[in-house]
Protein backbone atom coordinates (compact mmCIF):
# COMPACT_ATOMS: atom_id res chain seq x y z
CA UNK A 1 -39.48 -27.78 245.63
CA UNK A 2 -38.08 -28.16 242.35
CA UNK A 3 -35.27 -28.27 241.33
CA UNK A 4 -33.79 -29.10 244.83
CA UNK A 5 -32.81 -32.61 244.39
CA UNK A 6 -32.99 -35.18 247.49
CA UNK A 7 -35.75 -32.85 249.13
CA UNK A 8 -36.68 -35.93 251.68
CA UNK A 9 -33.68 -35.14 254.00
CA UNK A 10 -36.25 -31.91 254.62
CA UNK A 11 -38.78 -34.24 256.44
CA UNK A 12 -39.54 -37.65 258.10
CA UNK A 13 -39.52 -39.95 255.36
CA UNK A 14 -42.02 -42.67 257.13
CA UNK A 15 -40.33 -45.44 254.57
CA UNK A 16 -41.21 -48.23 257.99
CA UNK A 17 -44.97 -47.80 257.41
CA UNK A 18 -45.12 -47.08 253.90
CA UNK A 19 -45.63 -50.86 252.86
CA UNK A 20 -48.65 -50.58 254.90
CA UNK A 21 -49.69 -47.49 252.78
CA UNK A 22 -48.54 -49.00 249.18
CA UNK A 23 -50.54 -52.33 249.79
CA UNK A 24 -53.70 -50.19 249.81
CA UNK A 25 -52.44 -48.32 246.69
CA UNK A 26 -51.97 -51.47 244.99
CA UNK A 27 -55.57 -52.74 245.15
CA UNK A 28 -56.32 -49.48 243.69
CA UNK A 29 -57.40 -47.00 246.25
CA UNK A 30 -57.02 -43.89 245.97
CA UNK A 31 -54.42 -41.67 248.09
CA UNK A 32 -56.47 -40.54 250.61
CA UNK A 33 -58.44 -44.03 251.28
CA UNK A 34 -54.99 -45.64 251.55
CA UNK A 35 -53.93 -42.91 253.93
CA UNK A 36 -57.17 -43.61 256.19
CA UNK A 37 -56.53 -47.37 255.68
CA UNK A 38 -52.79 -46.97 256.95
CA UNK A 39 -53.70 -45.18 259.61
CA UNK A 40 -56.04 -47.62 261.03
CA UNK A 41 -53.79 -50.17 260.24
CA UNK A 42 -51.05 -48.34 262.09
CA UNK A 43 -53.46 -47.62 265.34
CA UNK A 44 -54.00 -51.15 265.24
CA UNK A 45 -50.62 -52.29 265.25
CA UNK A 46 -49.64 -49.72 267.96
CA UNK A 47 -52.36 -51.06 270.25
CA UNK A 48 -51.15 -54.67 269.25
CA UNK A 49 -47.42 -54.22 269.87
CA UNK A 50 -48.29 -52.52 273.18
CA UNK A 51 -50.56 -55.46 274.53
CA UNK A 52 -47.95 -58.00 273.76
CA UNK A 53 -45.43 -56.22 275.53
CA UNK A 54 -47.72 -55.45 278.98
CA UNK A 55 -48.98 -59.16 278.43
CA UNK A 56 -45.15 -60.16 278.78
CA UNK A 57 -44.30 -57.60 281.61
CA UNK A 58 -47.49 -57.27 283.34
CA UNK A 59 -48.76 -61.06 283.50
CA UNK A 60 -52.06 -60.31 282.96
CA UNK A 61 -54.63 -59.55 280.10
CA UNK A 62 -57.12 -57.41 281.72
CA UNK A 63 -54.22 -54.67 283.05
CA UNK A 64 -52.34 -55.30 279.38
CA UNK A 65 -55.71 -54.14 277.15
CA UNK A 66 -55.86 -51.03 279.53
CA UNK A 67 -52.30 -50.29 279.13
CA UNK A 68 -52.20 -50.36 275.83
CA UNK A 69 -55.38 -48.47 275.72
CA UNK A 70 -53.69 -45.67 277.10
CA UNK A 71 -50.11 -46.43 274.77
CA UNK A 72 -52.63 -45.86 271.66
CA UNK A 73 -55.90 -44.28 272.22
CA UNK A 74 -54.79 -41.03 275.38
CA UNK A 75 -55.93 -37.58 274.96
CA UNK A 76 -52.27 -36.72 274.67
CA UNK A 77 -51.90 -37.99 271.09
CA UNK A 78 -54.59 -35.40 270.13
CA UNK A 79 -52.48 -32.61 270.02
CA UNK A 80 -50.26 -35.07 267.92
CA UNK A 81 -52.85 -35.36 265.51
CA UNK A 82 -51.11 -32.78 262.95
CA UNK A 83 -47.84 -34.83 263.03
CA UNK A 84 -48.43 -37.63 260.64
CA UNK A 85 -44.75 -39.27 261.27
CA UNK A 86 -45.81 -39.63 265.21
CA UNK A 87 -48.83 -41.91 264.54
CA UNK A 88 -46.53 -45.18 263.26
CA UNK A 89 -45.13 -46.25 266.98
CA UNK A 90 -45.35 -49.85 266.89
CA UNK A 91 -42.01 -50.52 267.15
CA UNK A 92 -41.39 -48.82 270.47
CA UNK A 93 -43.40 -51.19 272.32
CA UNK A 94 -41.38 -54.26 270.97
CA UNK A 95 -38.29 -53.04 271.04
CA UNK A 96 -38.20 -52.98 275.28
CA UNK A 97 -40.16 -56.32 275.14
CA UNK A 98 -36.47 -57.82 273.37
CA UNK A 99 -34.78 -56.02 275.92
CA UNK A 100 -36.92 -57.62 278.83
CA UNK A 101 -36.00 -60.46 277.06
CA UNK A 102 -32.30 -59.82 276.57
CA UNK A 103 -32.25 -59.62 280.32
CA UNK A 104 -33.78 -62.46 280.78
CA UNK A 105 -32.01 -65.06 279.08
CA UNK A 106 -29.16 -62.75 277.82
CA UNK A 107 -29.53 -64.25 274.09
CA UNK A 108 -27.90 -61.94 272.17
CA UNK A 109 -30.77 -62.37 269.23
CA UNK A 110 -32.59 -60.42 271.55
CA UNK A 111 -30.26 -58.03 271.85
CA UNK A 112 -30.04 -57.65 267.98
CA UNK A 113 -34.13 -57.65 267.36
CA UNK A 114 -34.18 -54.76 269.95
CA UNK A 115 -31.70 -53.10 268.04
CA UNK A 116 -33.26 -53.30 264.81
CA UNK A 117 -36.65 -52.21 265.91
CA UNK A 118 -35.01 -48.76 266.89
CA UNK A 119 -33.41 -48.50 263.49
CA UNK A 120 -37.07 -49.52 261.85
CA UNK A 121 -38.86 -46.74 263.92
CA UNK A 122 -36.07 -44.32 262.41
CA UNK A 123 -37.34 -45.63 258.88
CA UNK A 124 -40.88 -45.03 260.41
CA UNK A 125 -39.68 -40.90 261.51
CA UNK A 126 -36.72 -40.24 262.44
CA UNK A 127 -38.23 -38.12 265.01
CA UNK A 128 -39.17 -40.86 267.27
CA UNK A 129 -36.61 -42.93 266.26
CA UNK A 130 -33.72 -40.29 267.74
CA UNK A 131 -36.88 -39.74 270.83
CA UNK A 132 -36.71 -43.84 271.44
CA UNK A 133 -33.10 -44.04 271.73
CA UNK A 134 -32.68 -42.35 274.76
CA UNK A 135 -34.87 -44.55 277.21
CA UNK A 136 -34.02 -47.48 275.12
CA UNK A 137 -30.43 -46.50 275.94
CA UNK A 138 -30.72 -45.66 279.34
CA UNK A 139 -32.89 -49.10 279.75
CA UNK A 140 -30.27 -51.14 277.89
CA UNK A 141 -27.07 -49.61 280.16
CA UNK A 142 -29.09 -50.53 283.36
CA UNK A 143 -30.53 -54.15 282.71
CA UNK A 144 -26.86 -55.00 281.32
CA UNK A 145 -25.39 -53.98 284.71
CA UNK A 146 -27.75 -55.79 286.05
CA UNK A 147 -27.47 -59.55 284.06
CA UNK A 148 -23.25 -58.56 284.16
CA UNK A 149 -23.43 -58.47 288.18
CA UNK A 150 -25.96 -61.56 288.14
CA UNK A 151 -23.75 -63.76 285.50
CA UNK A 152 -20.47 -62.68 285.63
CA UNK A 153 -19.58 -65.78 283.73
CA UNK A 154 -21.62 -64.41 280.66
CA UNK A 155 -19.11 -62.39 279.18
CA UNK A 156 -16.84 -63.97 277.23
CA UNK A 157 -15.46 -63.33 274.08
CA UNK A 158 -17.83 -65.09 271.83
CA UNK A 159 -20.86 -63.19 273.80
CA UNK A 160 -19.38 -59.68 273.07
CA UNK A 161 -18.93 -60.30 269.43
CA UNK A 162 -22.25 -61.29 268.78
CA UNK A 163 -22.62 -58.09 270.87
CA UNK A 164 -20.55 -55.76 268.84
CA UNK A 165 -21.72 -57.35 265.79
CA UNK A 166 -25.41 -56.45 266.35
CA UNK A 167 -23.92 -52.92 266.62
CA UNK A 168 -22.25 -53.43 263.13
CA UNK A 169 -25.08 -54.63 262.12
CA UNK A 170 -28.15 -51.98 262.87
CA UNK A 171 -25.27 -49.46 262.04
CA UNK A 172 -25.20 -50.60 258.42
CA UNK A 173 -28.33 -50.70 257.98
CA UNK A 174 -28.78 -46.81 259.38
CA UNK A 175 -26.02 -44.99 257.35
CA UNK A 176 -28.24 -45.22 253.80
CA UNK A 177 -31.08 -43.97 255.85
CA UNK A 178 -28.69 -40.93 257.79
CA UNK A 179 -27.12 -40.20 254.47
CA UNK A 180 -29.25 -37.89 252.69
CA UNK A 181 -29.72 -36.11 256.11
CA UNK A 182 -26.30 -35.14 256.73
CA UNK A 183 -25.70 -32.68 254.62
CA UNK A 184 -28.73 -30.67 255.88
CA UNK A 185 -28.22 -31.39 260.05
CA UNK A 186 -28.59 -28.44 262.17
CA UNK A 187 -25.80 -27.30 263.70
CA UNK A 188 -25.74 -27.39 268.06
CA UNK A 189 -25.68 -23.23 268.89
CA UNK A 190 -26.32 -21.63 271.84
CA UNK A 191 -28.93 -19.63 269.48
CA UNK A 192 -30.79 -22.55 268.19
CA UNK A 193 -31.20 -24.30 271.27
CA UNK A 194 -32.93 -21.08 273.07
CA UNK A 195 -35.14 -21.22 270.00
CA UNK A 196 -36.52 -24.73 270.36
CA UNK A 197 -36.15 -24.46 274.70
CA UNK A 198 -40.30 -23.50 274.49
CA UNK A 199 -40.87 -26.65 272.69
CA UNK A 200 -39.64 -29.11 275.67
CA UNK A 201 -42.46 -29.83 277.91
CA UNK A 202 -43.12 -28.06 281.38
CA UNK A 203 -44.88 -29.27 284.86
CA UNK A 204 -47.93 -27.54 283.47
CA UNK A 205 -47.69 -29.21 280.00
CA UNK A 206 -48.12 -32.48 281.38
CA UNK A 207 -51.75 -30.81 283.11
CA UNK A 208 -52.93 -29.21 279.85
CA UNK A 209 -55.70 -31.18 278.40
CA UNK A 210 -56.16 -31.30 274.45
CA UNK A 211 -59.39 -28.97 273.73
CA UNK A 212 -62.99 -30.13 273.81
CA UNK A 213 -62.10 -32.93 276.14
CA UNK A 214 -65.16 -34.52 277.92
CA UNK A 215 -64.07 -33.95 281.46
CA UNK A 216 -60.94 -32.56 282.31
CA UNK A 217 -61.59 -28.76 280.18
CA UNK A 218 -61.06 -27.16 283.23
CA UNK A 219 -57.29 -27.48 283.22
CA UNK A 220 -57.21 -25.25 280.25
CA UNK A 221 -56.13 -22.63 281.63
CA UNK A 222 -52.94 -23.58 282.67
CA UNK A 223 -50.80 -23.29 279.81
CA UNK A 224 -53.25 -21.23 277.48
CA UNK A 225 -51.25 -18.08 277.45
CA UNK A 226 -47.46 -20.36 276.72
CA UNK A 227 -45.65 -19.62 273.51
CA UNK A 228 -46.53 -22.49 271.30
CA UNK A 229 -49.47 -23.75 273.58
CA UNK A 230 -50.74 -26.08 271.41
CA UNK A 231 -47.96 -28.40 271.09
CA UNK A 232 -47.97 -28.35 274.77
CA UNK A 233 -51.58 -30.52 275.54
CA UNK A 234 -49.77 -33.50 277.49
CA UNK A 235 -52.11 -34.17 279.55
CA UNK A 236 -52.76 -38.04 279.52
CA UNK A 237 -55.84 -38.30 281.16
CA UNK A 238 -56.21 -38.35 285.24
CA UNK A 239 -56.13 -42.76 285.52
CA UNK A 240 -52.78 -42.50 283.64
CA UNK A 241 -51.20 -39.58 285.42
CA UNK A 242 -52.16 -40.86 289.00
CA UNK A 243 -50.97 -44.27 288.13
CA UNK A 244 -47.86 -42.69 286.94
CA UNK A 245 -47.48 -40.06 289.97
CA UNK A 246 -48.17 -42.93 292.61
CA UNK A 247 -45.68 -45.22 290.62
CA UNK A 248 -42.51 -42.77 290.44
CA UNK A 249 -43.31 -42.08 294.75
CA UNK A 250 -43.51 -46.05 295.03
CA UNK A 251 -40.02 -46.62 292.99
CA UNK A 252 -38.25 -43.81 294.89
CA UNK A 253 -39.45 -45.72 298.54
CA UNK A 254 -38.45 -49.09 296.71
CA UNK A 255 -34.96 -47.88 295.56
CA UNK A 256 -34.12 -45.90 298.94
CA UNK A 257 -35.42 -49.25 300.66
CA UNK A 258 -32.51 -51.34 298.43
CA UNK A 259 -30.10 -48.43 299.06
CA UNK A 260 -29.69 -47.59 295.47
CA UNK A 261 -28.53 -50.86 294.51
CA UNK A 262 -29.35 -51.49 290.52
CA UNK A 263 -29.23 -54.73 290.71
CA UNK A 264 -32.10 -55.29 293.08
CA UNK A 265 -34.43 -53.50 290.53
CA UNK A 266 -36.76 -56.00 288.52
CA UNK A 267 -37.57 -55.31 284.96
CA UNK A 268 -40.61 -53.97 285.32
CA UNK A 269 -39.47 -51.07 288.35
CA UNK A 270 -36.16 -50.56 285.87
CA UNK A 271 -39.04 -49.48 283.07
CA UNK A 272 -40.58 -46.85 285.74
CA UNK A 273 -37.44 -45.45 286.82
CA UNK A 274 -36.74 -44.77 283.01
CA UNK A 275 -40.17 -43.68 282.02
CA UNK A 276 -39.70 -40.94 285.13
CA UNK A 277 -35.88 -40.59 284.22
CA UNK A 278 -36.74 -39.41 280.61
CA UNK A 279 -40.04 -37.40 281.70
CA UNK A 280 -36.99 -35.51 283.35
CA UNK A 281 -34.65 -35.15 280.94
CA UNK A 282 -37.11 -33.73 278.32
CA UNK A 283 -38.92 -31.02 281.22
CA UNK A 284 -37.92 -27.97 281.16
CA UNK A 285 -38.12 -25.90 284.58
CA UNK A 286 -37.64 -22.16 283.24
CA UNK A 287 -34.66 -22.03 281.50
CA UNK A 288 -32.87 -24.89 282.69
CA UNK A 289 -33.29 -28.49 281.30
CA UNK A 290 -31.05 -31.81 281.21
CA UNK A 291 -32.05 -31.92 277.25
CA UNK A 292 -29.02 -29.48 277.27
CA UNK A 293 -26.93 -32.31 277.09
CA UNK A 294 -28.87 -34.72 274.70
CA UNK A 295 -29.29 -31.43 272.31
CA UNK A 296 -25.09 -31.97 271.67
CA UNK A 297 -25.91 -35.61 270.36
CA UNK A 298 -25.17 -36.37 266.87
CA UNK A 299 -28.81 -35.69 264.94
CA UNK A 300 -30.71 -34.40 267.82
CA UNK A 301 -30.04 -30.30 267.19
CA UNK A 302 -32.23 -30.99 263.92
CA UNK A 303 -35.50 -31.87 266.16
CA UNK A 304 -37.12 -28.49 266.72
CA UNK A 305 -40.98 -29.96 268.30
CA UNK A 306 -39.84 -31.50 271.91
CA UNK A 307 -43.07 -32.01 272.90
CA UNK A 308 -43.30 -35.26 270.90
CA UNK A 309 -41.59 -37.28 273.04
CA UNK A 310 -44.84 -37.73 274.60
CA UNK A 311 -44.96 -40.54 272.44
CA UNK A 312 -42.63 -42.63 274.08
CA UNK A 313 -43.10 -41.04 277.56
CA UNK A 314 -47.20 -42.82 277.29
CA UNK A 315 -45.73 -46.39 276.99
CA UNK A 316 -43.88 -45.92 280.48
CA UNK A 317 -47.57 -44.62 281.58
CA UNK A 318 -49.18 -47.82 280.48
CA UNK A 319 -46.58 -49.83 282.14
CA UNK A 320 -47.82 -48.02 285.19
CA UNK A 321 -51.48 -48.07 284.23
CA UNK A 322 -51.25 -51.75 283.65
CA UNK A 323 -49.26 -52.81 286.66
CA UNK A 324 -51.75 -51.17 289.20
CA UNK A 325 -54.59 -52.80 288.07
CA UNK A 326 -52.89 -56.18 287.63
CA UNK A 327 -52.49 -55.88 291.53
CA UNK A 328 -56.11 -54.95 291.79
CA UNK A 329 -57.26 -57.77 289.22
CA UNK A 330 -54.61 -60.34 291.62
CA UNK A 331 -56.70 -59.13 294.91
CA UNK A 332 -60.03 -59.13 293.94
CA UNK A 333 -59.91 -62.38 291.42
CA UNK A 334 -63.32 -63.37 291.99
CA UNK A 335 -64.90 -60.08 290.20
CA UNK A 336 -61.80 -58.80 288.56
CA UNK A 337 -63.69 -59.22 285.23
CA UNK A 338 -66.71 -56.35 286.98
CA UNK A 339 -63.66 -53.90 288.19
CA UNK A 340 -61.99 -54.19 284.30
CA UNK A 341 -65.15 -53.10 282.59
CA UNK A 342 -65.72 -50.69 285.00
CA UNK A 343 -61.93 -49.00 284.66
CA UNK A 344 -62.29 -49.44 280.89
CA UNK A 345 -65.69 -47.11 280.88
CA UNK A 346 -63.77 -44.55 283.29
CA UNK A 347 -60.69 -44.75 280.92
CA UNK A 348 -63.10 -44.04 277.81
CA UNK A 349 -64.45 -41.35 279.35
CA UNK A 350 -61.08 -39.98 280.85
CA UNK A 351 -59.59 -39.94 277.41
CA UNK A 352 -62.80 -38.42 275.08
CA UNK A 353 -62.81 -35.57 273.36
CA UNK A 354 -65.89 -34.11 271.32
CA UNK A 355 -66.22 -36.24 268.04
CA UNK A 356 -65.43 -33.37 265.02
CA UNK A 357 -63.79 -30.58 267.14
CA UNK A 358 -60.45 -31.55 266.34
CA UNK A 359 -58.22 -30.74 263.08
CA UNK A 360 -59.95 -32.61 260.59
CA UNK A 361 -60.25 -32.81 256.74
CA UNK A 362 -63.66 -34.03 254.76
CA UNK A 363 -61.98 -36.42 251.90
CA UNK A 364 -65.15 -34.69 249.18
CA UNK A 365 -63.98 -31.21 250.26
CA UNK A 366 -60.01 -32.46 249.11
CA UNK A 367 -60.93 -34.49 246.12
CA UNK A 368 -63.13 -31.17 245.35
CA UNK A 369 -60.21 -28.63 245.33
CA UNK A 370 -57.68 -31.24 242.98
CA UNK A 371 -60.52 -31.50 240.31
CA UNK A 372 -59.63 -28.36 238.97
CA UNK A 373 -55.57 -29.27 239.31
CA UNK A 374 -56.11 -32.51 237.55
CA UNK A 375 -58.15 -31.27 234.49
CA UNK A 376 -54.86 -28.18 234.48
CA UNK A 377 -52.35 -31.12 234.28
CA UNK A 378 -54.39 -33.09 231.46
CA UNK A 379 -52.84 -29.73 229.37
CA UNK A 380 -49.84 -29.97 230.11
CA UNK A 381 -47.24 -32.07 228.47
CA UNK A 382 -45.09 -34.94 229.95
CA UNK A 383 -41.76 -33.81 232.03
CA UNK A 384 -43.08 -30.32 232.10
CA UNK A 385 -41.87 -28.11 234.69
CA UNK A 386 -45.26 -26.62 236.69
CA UNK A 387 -46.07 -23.97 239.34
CA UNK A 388 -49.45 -23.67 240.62
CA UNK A 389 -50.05 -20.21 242.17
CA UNK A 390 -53.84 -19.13 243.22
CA UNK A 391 -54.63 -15.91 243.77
CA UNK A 392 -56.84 -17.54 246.89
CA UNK A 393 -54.81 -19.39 249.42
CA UNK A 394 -57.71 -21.18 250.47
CA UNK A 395 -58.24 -22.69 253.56
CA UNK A 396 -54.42 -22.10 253.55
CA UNK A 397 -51.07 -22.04 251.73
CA UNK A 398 -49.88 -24.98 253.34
CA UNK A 399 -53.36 -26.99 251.69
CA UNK A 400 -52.69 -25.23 248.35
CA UNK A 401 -49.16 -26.32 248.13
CA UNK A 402 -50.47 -30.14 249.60
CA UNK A 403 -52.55 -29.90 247.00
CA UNK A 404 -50.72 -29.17 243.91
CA UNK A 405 -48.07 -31.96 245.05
CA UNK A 406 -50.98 -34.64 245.28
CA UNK A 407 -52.71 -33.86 242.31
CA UNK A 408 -49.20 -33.68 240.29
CA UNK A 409 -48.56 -37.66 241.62
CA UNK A 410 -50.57 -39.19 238.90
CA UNK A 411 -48.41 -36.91 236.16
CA UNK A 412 -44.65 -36.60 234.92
CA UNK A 413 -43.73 -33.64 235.42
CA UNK A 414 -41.45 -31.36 238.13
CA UNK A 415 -43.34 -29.06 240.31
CA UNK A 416 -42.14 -25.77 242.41
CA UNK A 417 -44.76 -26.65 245.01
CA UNK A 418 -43.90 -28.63 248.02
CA UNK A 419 -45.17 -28.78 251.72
CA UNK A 420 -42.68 -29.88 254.63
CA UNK A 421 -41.44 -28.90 257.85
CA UNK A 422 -38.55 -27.36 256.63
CA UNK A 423 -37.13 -25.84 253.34
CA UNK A 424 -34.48 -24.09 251.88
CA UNK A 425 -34.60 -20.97 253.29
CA UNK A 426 -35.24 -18.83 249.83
CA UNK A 427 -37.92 -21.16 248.93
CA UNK A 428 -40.02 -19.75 252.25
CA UNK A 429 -41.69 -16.98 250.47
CA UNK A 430 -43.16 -18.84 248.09
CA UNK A 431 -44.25 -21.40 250.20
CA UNK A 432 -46.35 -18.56 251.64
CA UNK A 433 -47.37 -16.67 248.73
CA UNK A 434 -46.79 -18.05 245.63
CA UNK A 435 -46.60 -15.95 242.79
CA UNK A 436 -44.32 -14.69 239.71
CA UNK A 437 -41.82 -12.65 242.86
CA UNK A 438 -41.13 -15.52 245.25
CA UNK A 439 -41.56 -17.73 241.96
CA UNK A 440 -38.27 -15.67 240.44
CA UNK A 441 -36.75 -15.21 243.99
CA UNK A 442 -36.18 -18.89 244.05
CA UNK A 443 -35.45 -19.36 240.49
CA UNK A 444 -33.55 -16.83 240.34
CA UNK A 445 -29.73 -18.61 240.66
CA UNK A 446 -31.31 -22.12 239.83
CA UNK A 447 -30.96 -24.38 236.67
CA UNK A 448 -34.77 -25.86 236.03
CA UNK A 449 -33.10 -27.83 233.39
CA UNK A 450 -35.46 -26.43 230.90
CA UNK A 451 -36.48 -23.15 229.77
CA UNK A 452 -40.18 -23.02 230.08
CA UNK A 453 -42.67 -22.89 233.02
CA UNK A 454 -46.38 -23.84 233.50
CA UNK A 455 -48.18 -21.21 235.42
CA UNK A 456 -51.42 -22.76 236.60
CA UNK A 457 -53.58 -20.15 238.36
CA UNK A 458 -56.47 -20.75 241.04
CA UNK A 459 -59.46 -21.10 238.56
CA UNK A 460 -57.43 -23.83 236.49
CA UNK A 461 -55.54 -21.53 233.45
CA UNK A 462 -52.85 -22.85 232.36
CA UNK A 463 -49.92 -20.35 231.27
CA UNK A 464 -46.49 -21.28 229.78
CA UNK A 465 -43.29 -18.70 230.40
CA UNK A 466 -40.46 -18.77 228.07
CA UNK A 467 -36.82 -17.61 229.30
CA UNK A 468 -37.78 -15.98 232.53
């Protein structure tokens, strides 16, 4: 988007997970085997991070690997597939497994590590970092009533500095992130918040199946005709969402049983009750939803896809996943081993969806289409300012703009071209339709620092303007 400077406070920056990618650079693949690399790496870790923290909750290893199962590998994540800054959720997992252990032992390290895994998911997209905070907030409020009403004697003075200091601490370290984002927050209108009110999930959202799904296609139906429909495929398979049902009916029994009394809630009901409580929050019934309220929060006006928080809403369905199997697994020791690979099968087959149907790219195809960029840039000289503008925006504008920004990495020079989801709002035109109008509608009261242009057009012709 030259010559915008600072053009990353128009996206996720996924700076948490880049190491990942930049190890795989290093040994010298090339971008896109680095990008599949990371993001097997990252599924891994997600599945990791999830086991640990069932392992801990749950007590048991055959209801932790099916928990996390669902945590990394549900139908729900399909229709996540064209959000890139959604896949690195590792961090989510581990930051309530500090908190379990904050509650336990009230050590405020634990307190601290939880804190800093929410500020390292922000690094990872600030999406689901600003998504996490909210059940990680809600969670934190409620387990420290709890351990306050257990130990009294815990708070003292040198207990709520180390408090206030892990505050201080994760606070520091998210300013230099926040910074560059400031300046280009959306403001909290009445306007703006009817605008992104379709993308909060509905009853129906949550019943929507992705599309080519082994078994549950019949559900289809159900929100095909909803503005924005395809964000809205929530569906997280039937195990998951009967666990989940029969869990939130068992908690409300439970808590009207202990006559609402928080403290009576162990760590593992408390993660229910928030996994239902923020399922809540983020539904929208008509044109009424509790995100009203979260939508005034400092950052949270610039999130415009709601349905994401399906992210976080699928570890609160593995807890429930998990912990109604480890009862099973308790009662029927003898051949719990038989029942897990059975579930396991069923939860395969609950979750699949037709191998090649979804959005996909072939790697030759993509290396294909840059050829012709690269050989354009080998003409071109060093710190050049370029704008590549085919006559054929094939498969689509957004590729051809990908494009020109991937194959201009291995150059120095400043390119016009750039791909996000959001832009200065002159520079939408020729994100469209590039060509010499939107070129000079964005140019037009901007300083490119220079005064020449490289035009490269779709068969690889390279053209330099003077003074325009």
């Amino acid at each position: 988007m030259c010559p915008v400077s600072q053009v990353i406070k128009y996206l996720d920056n996924l700076l948490g997970s880049a190491p990942i990618y930049a190890a795989f650079r290093s040994f010298g693949c090339d971008q896109y085997l680095s990008y599949q690399w990371w993001y097997l790496i990252v599924s891994a870790f997600n599945y990791l991070s999830a086991y640990v923290f069932l392992k801990y909750v749950c007590k048991n290893t055959y209801g932790a690997i099916l928990g996390a199962f669902v945590f990394t590998f549900s139908m729900a994540l399909q229709g996540q597939i064209t959000h890139v800054q959604t896949f690195p959720r590792y961090a989510v997992p581990l930051a309530f497994l500090f908190l379990v252990r904050f509650y336990q032992n009230s050590k405020t390290y634990n307190l601290l590590i939880a804190l800093l895994l929410v500020v390292y998911q922000l690094y990872c997209g600030i999406y689901l970092g600003l998504l996490l905070a909210i059940p990680f907030g809600i969670y934190l409020t409620i387990i420290t009533i709890q351990l306050v009403a257990r130990r009294p004697n815990i708070i003292t003075w040198a207990w709520l500095l180390k408090c206030f200091g892990s505050i201080f601490i994760v606070t520091s370290l998210t300013i230099p992130l926040i910074l560059p984002y400031l300046n280009n927050r959306g403001e909290a209108t009445v306007e703006h918040y009817q605008e992104i009110l379709a993308t909060l999930p509905n009853v129906f959202s949550y019943f929507t199946p992705f599309d080519h799904c082994l078994v549950w296609d019949f559900l289809r139906p159900l929100n095909a005709m909803k503005p924005g429909h395809w964000e809205h495929n929530l569906f997280m398979g039937g195990i998951a969402t009967v666990c989940l049902a029969g869990c939130s009916l068992w908690l409300v029994i439970r808590w009207i049983k202990s006559r609402f009394k928080v403290n009576q809630l162990t760590p593992s009901i408390v993660l229910i009750f928030v996994g239902v409580a923020t399922i809540i929050m983020f539904m929208r019934f008509g044109e009424i939803s509790a995100y009203k309220w979260i939508y005034n929060l400092p950052g949270y006006s610039s999130m415009r896809l709601l349905t994401r928080i399906i992210n976080i809403e699928l570890l609160f369905a593995a807890v429930t996943v998990s912990l109604v199997f480890t009862k099973i697994f308790n009662n029927k020791s003898k051949y719990g081993w038989l029942v897990f690979v059975a579930v396991l099968g069923q939860l395969t087959i609950d979750n699949y969806c037709v191998w090649g149907k979804g959005v996909r790219t072939e790697v030759s195809k993509a290396k294909h289409r840059t050829e012709t960029l690269t050989t354009a840039f080998n003409k071109i000289p060093s710190g050049a300012v370029v704008s590549y503008e085919p006559v054929n925006l094939l498969p689509s504008a957004a590729t051809c703009q990908i494009d020109a920004m991937i194959a201009s990495q291995s150059f120095n020079v400043k390119i016009l071209n750039g791909y996000s989801g959001g832009c200065p709002g002159d520079f939408g035109p020729f994100w469209n339709l590039p060509n010499s109008e939107t070129r000079n509608n964005w140019l037009k009261y901007r300083n490119l620092g220079t005064d020449s242009l490289y035009i490269i057009s779709g068969d690889g012709e390279v053209n330099l303007i003077v003074n325009e």
